[in-house]
Protein backbone atom coordinates (compact mmCIF):
# COMPACT_ATOMS: atom_id res chain seq x y z
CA UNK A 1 -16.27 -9.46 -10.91
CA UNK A 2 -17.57 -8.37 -14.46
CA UNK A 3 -16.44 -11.79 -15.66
CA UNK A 4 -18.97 -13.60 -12.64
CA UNK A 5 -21.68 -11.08 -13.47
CA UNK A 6 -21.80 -11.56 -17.64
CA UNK A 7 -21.31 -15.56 -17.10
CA UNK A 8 -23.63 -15.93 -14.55
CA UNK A 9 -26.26 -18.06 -16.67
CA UNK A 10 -24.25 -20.96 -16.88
CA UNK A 11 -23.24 -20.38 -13.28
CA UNK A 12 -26.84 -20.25 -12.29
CA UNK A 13 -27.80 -22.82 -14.69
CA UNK A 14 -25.37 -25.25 -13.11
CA UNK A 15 -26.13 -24.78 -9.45
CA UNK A 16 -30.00 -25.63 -10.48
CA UNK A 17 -29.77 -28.72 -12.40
CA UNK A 18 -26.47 -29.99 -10.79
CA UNK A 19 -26.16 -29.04 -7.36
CA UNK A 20 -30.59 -28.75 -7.07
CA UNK A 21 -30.07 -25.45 -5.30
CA UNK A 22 -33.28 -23.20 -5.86
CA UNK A 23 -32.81 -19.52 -7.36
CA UNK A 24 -34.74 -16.88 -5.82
CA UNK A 25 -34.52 -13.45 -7.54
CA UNK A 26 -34.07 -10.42 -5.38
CA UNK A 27 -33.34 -6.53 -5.87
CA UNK A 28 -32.13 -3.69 -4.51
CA UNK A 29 -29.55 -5.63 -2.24
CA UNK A 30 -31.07 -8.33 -0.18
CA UNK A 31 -29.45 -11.36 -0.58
CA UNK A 32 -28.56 -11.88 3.03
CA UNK A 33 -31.97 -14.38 3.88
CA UNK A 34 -31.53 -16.28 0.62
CA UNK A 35 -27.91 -17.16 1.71
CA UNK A 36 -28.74 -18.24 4.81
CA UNK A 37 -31.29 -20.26 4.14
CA UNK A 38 -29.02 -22.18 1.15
CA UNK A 39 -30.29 -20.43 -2.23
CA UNK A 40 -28.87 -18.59 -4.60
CA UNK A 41 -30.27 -15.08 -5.31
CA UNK A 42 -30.49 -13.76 -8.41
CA UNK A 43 -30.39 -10.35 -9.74
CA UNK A 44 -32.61 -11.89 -12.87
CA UNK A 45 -31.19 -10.08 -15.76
CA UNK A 46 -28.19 -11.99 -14.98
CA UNK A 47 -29.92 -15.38 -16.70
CA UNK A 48 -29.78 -13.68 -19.81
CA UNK A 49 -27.18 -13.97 -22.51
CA UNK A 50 -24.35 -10.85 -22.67
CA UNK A 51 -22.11 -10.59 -25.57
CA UNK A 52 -19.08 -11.23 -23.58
CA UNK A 53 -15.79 -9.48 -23.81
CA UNK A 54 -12.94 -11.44 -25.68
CA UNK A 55 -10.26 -10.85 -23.25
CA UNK A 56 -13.15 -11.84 -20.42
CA UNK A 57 -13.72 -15.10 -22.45
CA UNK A 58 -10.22 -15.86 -22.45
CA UNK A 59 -10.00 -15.12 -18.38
CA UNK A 60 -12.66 -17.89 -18.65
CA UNK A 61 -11.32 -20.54 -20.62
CA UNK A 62 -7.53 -20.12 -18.46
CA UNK A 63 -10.18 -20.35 -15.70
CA UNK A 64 -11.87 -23.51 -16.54
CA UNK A 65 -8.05 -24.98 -17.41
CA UNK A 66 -6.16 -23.66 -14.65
CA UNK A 67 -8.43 -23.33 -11.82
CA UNK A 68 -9.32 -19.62 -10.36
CA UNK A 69 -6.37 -19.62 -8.18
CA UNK A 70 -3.74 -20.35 -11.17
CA UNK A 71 -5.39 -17.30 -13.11
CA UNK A 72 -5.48 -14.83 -10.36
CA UNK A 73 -1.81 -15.88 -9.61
CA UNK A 74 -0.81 -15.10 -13.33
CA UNK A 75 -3.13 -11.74 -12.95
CA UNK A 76 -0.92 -10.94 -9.97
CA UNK A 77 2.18 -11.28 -12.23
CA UNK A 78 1.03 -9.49 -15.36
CA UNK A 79 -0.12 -6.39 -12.91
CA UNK A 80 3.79 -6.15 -12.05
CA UNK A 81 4.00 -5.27 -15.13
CA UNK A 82 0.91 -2.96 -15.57
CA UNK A 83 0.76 -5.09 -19.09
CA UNK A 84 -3.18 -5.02 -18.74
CA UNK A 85 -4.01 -1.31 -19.79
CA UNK A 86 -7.15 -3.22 -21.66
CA UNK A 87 -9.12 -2.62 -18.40
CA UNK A 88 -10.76 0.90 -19.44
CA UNK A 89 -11.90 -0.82 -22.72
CA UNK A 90 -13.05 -3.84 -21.35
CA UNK A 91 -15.11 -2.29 -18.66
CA UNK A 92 -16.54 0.08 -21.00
CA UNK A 93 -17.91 -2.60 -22.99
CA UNK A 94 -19.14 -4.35 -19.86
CA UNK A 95 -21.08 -1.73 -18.59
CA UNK A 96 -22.28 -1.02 -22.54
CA UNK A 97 -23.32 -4.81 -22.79
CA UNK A 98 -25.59 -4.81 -19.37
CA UNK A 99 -27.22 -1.37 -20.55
CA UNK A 100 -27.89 -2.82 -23.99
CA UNK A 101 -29.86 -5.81 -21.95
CA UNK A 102 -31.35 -3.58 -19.63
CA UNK A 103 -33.02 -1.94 -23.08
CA UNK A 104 -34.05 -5.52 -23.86
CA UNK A 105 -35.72 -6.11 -20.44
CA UNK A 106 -37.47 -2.85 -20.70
CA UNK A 107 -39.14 -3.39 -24.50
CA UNK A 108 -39.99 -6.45 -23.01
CA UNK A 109 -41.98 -5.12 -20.69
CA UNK A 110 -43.31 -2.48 -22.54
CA UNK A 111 -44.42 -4.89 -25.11
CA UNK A 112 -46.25 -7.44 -22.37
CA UNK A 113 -48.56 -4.62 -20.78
CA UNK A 114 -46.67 -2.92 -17.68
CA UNK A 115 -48.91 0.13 -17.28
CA UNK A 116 -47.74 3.41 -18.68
CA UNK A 117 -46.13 5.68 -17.25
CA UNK A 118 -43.83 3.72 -15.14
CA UNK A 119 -40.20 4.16 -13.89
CA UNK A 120 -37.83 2.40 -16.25
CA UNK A 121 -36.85 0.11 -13.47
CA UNK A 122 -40.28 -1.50 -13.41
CA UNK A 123 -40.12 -2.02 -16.77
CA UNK A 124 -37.17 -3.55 -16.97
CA UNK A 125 -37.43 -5.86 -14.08
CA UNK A 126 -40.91 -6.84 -15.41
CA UNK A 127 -38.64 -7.87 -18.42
CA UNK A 128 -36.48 -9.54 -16.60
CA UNK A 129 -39.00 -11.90 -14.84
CA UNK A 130 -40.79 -12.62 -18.18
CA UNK A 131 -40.50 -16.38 -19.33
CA UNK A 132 -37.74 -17.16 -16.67
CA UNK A 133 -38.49 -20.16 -15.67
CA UNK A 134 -35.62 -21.24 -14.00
CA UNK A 135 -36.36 -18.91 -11.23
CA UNK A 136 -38.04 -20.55 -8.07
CA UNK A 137 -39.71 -17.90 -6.03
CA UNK A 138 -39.47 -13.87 -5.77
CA UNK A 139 -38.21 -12.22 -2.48
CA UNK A 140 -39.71 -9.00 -2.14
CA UNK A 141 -39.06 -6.24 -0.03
CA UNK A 142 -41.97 -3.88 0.38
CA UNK A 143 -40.95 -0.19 0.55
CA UNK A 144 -41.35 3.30 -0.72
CA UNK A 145 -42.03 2.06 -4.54
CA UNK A 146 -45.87 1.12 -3.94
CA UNK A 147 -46.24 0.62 -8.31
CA UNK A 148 -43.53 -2.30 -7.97
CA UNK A 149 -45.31 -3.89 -4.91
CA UNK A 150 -48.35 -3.92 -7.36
CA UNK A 151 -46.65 -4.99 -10.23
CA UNK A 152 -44.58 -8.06 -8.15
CA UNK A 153 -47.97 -9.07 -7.22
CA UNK A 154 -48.88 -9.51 -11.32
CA UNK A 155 -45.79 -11.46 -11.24
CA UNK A 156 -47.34 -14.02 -9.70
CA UNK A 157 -48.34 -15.68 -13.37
CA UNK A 158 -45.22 -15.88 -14.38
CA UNK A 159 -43.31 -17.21 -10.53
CA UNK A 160 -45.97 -17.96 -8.69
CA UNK A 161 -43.94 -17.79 -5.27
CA UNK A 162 -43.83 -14.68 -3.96
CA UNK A 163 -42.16 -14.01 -0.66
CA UNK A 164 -42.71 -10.45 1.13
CA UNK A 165 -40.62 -9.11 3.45
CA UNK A 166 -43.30 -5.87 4.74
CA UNK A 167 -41.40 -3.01 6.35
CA UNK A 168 -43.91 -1.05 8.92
CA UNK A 169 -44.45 2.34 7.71
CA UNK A 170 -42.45 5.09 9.59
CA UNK A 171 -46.09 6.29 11.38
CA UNK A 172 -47.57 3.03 11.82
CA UNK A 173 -46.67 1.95 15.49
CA UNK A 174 -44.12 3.08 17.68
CA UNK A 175 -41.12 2.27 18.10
CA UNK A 176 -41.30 -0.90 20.07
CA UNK A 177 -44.42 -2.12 18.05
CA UNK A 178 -42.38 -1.66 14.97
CA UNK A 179 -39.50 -3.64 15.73
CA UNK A 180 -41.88 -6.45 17.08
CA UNK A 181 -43.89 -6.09 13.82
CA UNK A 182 -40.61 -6.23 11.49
CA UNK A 183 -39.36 -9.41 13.66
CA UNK A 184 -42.44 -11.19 12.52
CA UNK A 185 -42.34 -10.22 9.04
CA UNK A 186 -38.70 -11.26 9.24
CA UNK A 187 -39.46 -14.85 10.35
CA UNK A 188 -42.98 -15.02 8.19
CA UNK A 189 -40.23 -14.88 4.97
CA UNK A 190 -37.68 -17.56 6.78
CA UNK A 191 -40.64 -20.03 7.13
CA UNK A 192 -41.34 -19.68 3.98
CA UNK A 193 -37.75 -19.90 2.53
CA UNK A 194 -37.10 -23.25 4.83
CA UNK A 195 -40.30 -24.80 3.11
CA UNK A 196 -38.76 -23.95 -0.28
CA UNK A 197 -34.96 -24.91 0.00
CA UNK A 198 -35.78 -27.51 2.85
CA UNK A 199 -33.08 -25.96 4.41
CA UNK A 200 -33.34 -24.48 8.23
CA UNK A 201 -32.12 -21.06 8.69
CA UNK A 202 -29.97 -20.92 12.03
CA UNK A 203 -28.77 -17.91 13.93
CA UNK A 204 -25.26 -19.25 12.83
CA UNK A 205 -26.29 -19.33 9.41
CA UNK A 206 -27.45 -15.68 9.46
CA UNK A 207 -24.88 -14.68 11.74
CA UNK A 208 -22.13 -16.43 8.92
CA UNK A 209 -23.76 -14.14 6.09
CA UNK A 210 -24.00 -11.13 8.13
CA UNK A 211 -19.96 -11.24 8.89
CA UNK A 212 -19.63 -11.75 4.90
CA UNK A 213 -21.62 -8.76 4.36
CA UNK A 214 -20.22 -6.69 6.93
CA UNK A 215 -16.90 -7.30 5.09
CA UNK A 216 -18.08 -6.75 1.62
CA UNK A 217 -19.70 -2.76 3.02
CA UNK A 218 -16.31 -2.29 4.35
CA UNK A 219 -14.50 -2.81 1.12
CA UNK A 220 -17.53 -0.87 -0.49
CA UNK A 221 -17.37 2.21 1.63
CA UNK A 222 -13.16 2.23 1.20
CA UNK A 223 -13.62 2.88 -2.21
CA UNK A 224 -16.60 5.51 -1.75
CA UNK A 225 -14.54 7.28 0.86
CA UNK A 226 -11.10 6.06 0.87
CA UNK A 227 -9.81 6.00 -2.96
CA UNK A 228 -12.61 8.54 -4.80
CA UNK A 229 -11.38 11.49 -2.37
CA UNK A 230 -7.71 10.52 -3.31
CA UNK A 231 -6.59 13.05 -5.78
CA UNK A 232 -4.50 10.59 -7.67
CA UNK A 233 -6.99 7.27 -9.22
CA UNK A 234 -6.14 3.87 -10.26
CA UNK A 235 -7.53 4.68 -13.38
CA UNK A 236 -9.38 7.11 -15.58
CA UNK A 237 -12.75 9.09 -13.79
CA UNK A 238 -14.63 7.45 -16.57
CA UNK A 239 -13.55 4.00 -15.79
CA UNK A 240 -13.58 4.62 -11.95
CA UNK A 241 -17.03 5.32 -12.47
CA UNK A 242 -17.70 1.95 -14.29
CA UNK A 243 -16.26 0.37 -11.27
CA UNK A 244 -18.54 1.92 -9.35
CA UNK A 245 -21.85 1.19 -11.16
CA UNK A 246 -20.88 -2.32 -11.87
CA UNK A 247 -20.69 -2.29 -8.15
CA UNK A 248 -24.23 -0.78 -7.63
CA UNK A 249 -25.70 -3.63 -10.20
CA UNK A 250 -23.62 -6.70 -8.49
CA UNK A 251 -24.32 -5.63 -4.97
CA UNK A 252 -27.98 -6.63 -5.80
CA UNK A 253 -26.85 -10.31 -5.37
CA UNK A 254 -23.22 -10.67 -4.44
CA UNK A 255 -23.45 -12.14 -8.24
CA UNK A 256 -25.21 -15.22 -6.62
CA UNK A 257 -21.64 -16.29 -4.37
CA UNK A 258 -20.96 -14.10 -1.22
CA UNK A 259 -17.67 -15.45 -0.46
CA UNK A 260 -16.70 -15.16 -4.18
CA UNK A 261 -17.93 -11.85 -4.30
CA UNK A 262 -16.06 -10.71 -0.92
CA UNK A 263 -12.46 -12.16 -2.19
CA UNK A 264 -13.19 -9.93 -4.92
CA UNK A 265 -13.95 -6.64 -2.89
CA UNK A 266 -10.64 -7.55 -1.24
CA UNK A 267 -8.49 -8.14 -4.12
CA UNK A 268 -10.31 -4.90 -5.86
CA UNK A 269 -9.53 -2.68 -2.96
CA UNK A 270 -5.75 -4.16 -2.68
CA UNK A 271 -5.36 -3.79 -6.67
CA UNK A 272 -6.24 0.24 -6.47
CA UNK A 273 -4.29 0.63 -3.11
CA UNK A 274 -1.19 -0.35 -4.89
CA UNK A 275 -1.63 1.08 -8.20
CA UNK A 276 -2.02 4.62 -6.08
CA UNK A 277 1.10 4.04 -4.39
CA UNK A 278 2.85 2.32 -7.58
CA UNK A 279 1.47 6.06 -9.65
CA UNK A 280 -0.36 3.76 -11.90
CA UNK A 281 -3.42 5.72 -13.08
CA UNK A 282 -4.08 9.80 -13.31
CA UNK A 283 -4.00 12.46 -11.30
CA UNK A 284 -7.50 14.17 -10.67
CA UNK A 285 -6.52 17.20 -8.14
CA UNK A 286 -8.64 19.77 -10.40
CA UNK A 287 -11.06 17.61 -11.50
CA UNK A 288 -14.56 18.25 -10.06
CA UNK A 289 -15.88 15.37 -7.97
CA UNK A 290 -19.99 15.43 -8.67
CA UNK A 291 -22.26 12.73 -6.93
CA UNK A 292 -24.74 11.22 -9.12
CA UNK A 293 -27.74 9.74 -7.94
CA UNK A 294 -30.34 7.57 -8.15
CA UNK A 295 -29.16 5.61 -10.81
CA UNK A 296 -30.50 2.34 -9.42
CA UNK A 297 -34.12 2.43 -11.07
CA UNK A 298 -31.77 3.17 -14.61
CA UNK A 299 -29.66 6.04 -15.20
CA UNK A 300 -27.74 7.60 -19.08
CA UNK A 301 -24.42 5.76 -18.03
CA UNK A 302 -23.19 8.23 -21.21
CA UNK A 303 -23.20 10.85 -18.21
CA UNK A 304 -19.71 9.65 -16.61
CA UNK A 305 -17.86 9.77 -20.28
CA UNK A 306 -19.60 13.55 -20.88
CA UNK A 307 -18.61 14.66 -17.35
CA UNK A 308 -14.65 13.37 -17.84
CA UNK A 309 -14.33 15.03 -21.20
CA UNK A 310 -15.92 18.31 -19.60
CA UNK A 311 -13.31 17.67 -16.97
CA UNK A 312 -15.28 16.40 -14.28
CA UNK A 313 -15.38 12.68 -12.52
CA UNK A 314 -18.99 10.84 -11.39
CA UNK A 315 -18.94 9.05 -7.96
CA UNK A 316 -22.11 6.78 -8.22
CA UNK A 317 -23.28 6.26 -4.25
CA UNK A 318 -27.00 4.59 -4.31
CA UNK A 319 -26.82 2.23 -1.45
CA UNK A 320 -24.92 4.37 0.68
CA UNK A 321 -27.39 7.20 0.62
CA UNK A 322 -29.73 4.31 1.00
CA UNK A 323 -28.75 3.12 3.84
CA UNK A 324 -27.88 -0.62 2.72
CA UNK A 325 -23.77 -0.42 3.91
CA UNK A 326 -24.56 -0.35 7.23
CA UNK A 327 -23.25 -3.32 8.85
CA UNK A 328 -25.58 -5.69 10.52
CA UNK A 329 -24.43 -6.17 14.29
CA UNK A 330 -23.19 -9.54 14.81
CA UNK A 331 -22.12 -10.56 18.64
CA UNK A 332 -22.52 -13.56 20.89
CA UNK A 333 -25.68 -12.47 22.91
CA UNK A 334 -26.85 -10.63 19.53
CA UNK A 335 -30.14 -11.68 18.43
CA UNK A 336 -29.81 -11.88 14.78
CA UNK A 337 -33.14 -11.86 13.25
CA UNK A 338 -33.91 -8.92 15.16
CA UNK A 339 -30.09 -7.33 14.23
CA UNK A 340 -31.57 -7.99 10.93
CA UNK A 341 -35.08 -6.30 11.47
CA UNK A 342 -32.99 -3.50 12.64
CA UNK A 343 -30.65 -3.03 9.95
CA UNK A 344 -34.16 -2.84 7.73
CA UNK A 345 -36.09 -0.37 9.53
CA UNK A 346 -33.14 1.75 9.28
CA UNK A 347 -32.96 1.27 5.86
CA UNK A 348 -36.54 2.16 5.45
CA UNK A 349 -36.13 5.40 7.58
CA UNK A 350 -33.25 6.31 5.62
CA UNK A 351 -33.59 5.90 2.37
CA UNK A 352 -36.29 3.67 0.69
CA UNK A 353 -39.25 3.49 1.96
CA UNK A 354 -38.56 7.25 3.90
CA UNK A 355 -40.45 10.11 3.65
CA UNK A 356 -39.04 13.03 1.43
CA UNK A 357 -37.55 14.85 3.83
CA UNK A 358 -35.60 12.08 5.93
CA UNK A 359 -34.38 10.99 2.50
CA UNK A 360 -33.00 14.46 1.53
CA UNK A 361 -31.57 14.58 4.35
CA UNK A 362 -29.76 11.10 3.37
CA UNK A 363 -28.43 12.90 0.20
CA UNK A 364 -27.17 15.52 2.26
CA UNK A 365 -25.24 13.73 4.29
CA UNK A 366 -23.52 11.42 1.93
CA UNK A 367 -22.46 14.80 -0.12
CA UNK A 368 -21.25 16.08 2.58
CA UNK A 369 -19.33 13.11 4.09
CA UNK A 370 -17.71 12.49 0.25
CA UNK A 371 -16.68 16.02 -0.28
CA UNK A 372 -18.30 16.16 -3.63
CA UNK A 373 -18.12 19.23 -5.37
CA UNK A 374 -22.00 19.55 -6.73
CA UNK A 375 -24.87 17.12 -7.12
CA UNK A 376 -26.47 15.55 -10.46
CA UNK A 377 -30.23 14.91 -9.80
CA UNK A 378 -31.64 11.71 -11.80
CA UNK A 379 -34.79 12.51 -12.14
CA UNK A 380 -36.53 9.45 -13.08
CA UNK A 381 -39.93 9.78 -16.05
CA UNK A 382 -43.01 7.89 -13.84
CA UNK A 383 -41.12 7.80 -10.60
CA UNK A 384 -43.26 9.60 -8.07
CA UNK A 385 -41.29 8.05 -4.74
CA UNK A 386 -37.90 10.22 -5.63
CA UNK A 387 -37.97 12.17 -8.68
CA UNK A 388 -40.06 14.52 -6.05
CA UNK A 389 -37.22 15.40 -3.77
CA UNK A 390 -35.07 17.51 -6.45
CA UNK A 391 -36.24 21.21 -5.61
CA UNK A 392 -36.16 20.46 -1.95
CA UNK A 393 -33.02 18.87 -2.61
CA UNK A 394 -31.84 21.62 -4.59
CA UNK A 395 -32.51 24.56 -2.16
CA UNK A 396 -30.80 22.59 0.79
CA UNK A 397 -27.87 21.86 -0.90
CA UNK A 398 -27.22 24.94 -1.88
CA UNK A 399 -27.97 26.64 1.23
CA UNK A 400 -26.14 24.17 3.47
CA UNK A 401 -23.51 22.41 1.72
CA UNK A 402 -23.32 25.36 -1.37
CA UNK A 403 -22.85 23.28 -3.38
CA UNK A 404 -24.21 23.76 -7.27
CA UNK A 405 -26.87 20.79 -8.42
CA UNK A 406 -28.88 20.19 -11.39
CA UNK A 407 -31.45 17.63 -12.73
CA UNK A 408 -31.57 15.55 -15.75
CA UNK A 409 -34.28 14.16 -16.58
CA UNK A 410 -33.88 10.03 -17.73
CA UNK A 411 -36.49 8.14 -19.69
CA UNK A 412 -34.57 5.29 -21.57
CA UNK A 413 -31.03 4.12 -22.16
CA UNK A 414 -29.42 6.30 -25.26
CA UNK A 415 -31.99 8.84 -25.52
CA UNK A 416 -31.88 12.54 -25.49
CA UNK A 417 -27.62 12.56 -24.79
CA UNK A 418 -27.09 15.30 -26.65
CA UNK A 419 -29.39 17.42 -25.42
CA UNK A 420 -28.11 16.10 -21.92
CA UNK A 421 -24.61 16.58 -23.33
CA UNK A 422 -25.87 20.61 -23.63
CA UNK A 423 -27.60 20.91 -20.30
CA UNK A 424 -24.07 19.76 -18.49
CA UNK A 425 -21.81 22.05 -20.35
CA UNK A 426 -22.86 24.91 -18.82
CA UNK A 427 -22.84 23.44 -15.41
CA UNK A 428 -19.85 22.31 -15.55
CA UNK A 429 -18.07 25.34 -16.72
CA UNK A 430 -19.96 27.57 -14.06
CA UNK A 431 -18.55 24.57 -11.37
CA UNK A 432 -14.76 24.87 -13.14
CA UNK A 433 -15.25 28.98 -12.73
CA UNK A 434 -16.20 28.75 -8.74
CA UNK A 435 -12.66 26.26 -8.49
């Protein structure tokens, strides 16, 4: 999976000039129209150029020579063994390669005019978007962040097809009238996807991508509930943790293959099963288990190493308290556009797009459900849709769930850590002193 995600220029590059297949770059987790309708989406940071792990290159090349079935065959073999212990290290520099381009993407937007004081997100996906010109159109979701609606509409310069999908606001019709509504903005974007790919979008098209997604939240939400409340891991909390975010950042776009990316939910999920029952890994019994959240829009990824050396492990949950692994209804006599329009109005009431209270709520409930033991706030510089919530937040969880939280402020990639480093010692040993 990290391998797909840092090679995915060449991928992307190929299925463009080769195979004539239009990229359309999407965020948040979305990909299910493009799919259907024959594209590839694109989470667009991933037509830069990483620095890419050695041992990854290798896995590569034996790739390109032996075919992907060959390789995963000889992966089988070596994990007998447990020979590749290089897996912390490697993910570590994985997830310290993508943060070192999301810096990148965010100078870059910085430097080309994104208004100040703006959620690092927008800069950085502003970045992203700058001078790619391999991408074909934008597919937009519009929801609770009203400064990226405005700023996808500047993007317009740089890809000038734009595709919005508009979810009705929560007070805007009723119920009825808002499921119509979303219907039509639903089929608006899949008239205007068939005119770009010249591809038609059939139920059985959307229906096919819905089962593949349905699968891939499955495998998601067994390792958000099945393997993080296990009190023995696969691995190190740190690395777990890496799993998990590299998760949040390829869920965006199924790293532009669904099927590929499913096979390797499956064979993730089947890997940590066994190493559990094998006692590969470490036990955590008296290790804290503290939800962080939202790292989406960028988050200190420094956090998870602090928290495992202060004894503590980081479960990273976004889309869940989001909403987005809900599966999307697929039956015979299902309509699936509207299954779809469902699944999004949901979303919406859930988690973005919500109002404050309905999306505390959200955070609630997924702290509850994953028996964390305390709650680390993100709290986002120029994000006025969440960074609001945290004193609400605060008081509920502690009055409902008592459970301990606290908020760290986030800015940019590698700033402030130590004084973040000193804000979570404390917190940590007051959460150690209530076990």
């Amino acid at each position: 999976m990290a391998n797909n995600f840092l090679t995915g220029r060449e991928y992307l590059r190929r299925k463009k000039l080769r195979e004539k297949k239009k990229l359309i770059s999407v965020a948040l987790g979305f990909p299910d129209l493009i799919f259907a309708a024959g594209g590839i989406p694109v989470f667009p940071i991933r037509l830069e150029s990483f620095t890419v792990n050695r041992y990854l290159t290798a896995l590569n090349s034996a790739t390109s020579v032996l075919g992907w079935s060959l390789t995963a065959k000889f992966l089988d073999f070596a994990r007998q063994f447990d020979i590749l212990k290089l897996v912390d290290k490697i993910l570590e520099e994985v997830i310290s390669s993508i943060n070192q381009k999301y810096n990148q993407m965010y100078d870059l937007g910085v430097q080309n005019g994104v208004p100040s004081d703006l959620c690092y997100g927008i800069y950085a996906l502003y970045g992203m978007h700058k001078e790619r010109k391999q991408i074909d159109a934008n597919l937009n979701f519009a929801m609770r962040c009203g400064e990226w609606n405005k700023i996808s509409e500047s993007l317009r310069s740089i890809v000038p097809n734009q595709i919005w999908v508009d979810i009705p606001a929560l007070n805007a019709e009723d119920e009825k009238e808002r499921l119509s509504l979303m219907v039509s903005n639903v089929n608006k974007a899949i008239d205007e996807l068939e005119l770009l790919t010249g591809n038609v979008i059939s139920d059985n098209s959307l229906n096919k991508q819905f089962r593949i997604g349905n699968q891939v939240k499955r495998f998601y939400n067994t390792i958000l509930y099945e393997i993080s409340a296990s009190n023995f891991y696969p691995c190190n909390p740190a690395t777990f943790a890496e799993i998990l975010a590299l998760l949040t950042i390829t869920f965006q776009d199924y790293n532009s293959n669904a099927q590929r990316f499913l096979e390797n939910m499956s064979h993730l999920v089947k890997e940590m099963r066994e190493r559990i029952k094998k006692g590969i890994g470490m036990d955590v019994t008296n290790m804290p288990k503290l939800l962080f959240s939202p790292m989406y829009s960028g988050w200190e990824p420094e956090i998870h190493e602090i928290i495992y050396k202060l004894g503590g492990r980081v479960l990273y949950a976004d889309w869940e308290i989001l909403g987005l692994l809900e599966e999307i209804p697929v039956s015979k006599n299902s309509d699936p556009i509207e299954s779809y329009s469902r699944y999004l109005l949901d979303a919406s009431t859930k988690g973005i797009g919500c109002d404050n209270e309905n999306l505390t709520s959200s955070y609630l409930k997924a702290a509850k459900n994953m028996e964390v033991d305390g709650l680390i706030f993100n709290q986002v510089y120029g994000c006025p849709s969440m960074s609001n919530i945290y004193e609400n937040l605060k008081r509920k969880v502690e009055s409902e769930l008592k459970l301990p939280s606290i908020v760290i402020k986030f800015k940019k990639i590698g700033e402030n850590i130590e004084e973040i480093e000193n804000r979570l010692k404390p917190f940590m040993e007051e959460l150690r002193s209530i076990d």
